[in-house]
PDB file of N, CA and C in Angstrom:
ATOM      1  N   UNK A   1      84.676 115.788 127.246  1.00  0.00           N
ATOM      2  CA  UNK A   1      86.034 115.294 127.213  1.00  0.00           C
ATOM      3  C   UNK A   1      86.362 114.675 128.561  1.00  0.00           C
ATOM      4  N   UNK A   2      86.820 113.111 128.412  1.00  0.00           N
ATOM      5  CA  UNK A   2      87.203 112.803 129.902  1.00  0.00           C
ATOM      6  C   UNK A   2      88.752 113.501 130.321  1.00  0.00           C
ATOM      7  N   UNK A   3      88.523 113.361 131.652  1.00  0.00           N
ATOM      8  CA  UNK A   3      89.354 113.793 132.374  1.00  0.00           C
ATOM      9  C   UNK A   3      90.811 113.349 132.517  1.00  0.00           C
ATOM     10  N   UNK A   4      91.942 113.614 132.689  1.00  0.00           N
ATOM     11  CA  UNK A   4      93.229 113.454 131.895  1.00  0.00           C
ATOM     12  C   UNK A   4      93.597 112.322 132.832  1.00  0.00           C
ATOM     13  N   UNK A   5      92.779 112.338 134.140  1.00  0.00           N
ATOM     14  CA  UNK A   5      93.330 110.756 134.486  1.00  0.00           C
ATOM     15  C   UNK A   5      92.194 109.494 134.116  1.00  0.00           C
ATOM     16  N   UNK A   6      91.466 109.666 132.991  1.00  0.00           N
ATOM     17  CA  UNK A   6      90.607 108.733 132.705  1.00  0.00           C
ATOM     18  C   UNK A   6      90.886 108.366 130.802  1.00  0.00           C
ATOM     19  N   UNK A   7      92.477 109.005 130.809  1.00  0.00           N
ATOM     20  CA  UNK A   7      92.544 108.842 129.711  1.00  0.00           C
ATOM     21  C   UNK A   7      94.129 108.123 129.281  1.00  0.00           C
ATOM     22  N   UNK A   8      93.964 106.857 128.083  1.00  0.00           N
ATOM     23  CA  UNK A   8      94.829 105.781 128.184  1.00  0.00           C
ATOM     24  C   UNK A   8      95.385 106.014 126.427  1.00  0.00           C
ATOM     25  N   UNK A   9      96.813 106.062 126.634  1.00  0.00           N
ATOM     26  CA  UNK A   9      97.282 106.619 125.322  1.00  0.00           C
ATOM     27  C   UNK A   9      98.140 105.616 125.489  1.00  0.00           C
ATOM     28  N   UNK A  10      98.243 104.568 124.627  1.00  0.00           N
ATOM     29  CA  UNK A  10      99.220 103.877 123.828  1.00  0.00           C
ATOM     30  C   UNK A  10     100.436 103.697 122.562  1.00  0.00           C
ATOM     31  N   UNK A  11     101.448 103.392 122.415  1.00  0.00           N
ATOM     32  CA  UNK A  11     101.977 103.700 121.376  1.00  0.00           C
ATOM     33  C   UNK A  11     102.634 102.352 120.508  1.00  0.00           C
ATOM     34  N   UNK A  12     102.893 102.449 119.782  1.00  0.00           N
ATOM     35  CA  UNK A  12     103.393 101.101 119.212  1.00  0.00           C
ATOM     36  C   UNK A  12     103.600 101.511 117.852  1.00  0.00           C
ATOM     37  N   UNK A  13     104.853 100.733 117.252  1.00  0.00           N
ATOM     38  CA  UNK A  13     105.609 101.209 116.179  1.00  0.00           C
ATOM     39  C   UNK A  13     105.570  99.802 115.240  1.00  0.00           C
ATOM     40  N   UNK A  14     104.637  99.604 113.970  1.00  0.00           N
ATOM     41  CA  UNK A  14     104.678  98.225 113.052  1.00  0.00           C
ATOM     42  C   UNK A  14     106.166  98.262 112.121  1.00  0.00           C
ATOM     43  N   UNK A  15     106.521  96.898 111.911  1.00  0.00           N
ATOM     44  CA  UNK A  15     107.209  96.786 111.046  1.00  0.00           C
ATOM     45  C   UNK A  15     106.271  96.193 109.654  1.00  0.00           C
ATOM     46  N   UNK A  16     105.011  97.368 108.799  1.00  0.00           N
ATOM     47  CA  UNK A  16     104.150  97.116 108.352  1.00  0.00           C
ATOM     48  C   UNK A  16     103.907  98.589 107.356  1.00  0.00           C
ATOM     49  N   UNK A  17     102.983  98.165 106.285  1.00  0.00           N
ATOM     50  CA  UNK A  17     102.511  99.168 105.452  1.00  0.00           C
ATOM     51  C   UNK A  17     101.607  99.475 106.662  1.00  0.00           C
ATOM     52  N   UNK A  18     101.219 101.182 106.487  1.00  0.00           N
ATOM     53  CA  UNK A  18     100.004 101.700 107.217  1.00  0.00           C
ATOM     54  C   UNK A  18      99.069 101.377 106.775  1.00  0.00           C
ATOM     55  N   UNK A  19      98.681 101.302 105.317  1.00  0.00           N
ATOM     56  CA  UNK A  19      97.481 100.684 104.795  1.00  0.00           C
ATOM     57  C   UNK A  19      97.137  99.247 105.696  1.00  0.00           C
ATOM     58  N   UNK A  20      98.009  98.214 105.724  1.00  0.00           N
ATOM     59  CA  UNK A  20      98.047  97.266 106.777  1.00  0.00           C
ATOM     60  C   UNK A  20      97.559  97.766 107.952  1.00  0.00           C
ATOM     61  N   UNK A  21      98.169  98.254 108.709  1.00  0.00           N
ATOM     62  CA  UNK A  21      98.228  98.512 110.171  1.00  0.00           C
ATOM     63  C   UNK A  21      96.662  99.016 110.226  1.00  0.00           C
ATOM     64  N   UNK A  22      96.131 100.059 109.479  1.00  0.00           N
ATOM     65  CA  UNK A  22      94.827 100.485 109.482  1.00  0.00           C
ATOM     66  C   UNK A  22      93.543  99.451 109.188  1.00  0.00           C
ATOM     67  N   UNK A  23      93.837  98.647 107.903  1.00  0.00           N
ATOM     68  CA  UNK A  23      93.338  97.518 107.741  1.00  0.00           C
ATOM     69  C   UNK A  23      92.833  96.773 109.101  1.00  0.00           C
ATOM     70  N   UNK A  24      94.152  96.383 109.646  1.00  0.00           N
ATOM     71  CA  UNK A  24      93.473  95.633 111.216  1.00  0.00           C
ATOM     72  C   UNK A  24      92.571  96.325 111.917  1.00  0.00           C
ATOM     73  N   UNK A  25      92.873  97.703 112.391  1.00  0.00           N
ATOM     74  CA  UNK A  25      92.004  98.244 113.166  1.00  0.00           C
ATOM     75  C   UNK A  25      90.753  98.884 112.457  1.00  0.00           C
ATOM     76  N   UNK A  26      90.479  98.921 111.738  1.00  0.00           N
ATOM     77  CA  UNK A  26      89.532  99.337 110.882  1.00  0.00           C
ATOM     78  C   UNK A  26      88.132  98.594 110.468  1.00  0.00           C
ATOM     79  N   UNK A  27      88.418  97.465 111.107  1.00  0.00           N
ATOM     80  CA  UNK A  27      86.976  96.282 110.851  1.00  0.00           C
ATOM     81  C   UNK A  27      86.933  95.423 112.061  1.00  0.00           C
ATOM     82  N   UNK A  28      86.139  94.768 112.394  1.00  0.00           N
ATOM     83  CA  UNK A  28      85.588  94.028 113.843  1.00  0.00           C
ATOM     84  C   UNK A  28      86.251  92.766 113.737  1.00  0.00           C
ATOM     85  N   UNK A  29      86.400  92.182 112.149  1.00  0.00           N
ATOM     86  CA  UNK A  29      87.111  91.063 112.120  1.00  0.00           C
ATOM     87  C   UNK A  29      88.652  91.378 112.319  1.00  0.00           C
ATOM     88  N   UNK A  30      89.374  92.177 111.876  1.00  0.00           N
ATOM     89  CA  UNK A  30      90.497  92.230 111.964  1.00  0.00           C
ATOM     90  C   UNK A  30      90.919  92.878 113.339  1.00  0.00           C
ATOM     91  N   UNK A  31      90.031  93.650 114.150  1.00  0.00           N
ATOM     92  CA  UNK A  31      90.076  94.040 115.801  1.00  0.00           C
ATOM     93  C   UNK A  31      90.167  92.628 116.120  1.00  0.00           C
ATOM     94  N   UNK A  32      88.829  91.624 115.976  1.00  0.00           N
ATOM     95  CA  UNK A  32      89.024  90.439 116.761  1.00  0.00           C
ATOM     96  C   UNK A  32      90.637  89.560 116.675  1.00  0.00           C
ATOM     97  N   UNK A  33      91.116  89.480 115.268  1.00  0.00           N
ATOM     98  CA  UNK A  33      92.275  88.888 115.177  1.00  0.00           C
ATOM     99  C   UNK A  33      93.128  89.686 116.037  1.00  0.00           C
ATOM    100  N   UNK A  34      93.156  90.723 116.235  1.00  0.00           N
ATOM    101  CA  UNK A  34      94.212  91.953 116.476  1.00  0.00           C
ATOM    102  C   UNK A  34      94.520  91.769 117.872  1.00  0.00           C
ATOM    103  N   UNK A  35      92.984  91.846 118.425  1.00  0.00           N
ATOM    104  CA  UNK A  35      92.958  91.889 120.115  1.00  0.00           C
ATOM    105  C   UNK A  35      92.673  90.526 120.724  1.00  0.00           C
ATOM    106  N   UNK A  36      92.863  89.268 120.123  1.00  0.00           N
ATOM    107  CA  UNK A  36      92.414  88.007 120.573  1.00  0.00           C
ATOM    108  C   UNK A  36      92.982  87.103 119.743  1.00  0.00           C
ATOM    109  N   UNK A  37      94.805  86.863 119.948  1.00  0.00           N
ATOM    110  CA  UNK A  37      95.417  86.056 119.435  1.00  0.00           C
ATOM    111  C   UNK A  37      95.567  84.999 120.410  1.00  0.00           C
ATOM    112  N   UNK A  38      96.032  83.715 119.803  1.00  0.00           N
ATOM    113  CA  UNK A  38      96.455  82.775 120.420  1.00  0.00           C
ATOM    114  C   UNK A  38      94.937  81.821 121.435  1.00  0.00           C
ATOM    115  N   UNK A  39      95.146  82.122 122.549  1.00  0.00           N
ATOM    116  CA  UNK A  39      94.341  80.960 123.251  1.00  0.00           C
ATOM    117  C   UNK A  39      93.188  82.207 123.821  1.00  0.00           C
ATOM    118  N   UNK A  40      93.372  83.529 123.732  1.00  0.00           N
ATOM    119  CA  UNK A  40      92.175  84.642 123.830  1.00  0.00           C
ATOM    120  C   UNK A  40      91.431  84.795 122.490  1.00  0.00           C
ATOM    121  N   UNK A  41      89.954  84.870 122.990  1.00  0.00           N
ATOM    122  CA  UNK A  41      88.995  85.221 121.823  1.00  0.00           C
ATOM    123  C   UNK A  41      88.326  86.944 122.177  1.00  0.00           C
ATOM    124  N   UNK A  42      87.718  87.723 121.070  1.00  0.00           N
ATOM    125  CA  UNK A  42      86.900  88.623 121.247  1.00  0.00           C
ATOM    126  C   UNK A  42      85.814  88.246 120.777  1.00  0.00           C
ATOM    127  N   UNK A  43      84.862  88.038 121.751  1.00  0.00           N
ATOM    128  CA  UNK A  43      83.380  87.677 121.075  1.00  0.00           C
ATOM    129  C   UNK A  43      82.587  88.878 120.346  1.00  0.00           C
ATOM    130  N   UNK A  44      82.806  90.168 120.687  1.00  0.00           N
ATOM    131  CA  UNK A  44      82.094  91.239 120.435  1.00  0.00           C
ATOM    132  C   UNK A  44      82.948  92.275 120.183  1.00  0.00           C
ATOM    133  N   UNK A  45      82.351  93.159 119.210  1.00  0.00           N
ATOM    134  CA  UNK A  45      83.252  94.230 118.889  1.00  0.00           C
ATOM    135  C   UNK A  45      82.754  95.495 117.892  1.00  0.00           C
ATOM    136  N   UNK A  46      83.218  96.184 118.000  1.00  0.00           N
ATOM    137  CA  UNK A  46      82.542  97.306 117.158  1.00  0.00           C
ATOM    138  C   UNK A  46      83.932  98.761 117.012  1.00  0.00           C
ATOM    139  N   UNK A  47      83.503  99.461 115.935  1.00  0.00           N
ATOM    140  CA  UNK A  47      85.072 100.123 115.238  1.00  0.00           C
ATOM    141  C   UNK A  47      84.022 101.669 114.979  1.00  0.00           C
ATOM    142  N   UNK A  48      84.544 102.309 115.597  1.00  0.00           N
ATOM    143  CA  UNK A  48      83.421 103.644 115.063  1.00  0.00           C
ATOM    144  C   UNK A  48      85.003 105.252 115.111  1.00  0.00           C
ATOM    145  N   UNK A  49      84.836 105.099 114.034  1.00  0.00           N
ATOM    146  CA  UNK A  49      85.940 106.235 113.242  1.00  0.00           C
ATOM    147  C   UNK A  49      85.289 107.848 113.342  1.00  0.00           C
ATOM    148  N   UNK A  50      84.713 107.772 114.136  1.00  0.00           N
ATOM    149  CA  UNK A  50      84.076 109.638 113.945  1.00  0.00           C
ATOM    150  C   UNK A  50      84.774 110.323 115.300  1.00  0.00           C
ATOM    151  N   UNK A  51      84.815 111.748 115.230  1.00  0.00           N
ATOM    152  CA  UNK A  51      84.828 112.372 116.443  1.00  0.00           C
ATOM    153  C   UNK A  51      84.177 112.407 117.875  1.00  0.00           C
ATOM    154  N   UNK A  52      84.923 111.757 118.658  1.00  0.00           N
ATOM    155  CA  UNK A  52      84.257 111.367 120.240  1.00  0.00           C
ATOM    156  C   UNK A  52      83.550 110.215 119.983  1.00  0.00           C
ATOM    157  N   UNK A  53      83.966 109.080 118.893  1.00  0.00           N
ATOM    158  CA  UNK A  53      83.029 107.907 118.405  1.00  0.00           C
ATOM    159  C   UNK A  53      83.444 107.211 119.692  1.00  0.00           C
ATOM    160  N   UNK A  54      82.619 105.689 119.619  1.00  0.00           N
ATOM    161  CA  UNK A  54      82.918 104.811 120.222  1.00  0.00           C
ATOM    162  C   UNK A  54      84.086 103.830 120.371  1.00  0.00           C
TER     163      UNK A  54
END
């Protein structure tokens, strides 16, 4: 477990179904749209849903 100052908690509230909201984060294509709008791209990406995943 990292250490409590190596650790980054965000919050954010959709005006969205959760099925949506999960949808985005849930696949590499919809991370890339998610995290690389407008004139930013994500070339690389990867989504790993397990305990202590990536």
């Amino acid at each position: 477990m990292p250490a409590p100052s190596e650790i980054l908690e965000l919050e954010r509230h959709f005006n969205a179904a959760p099925e949506r909201v999960f949808d985005a984060f849930a696949s590499c294509e919809g991370m890339k749209a998610w995290f690389g709008p407008g004139e930013c791209h994500v070339i690389d990406g990867e989504v790993d849903f397990e305990v202590d995943g990536r």
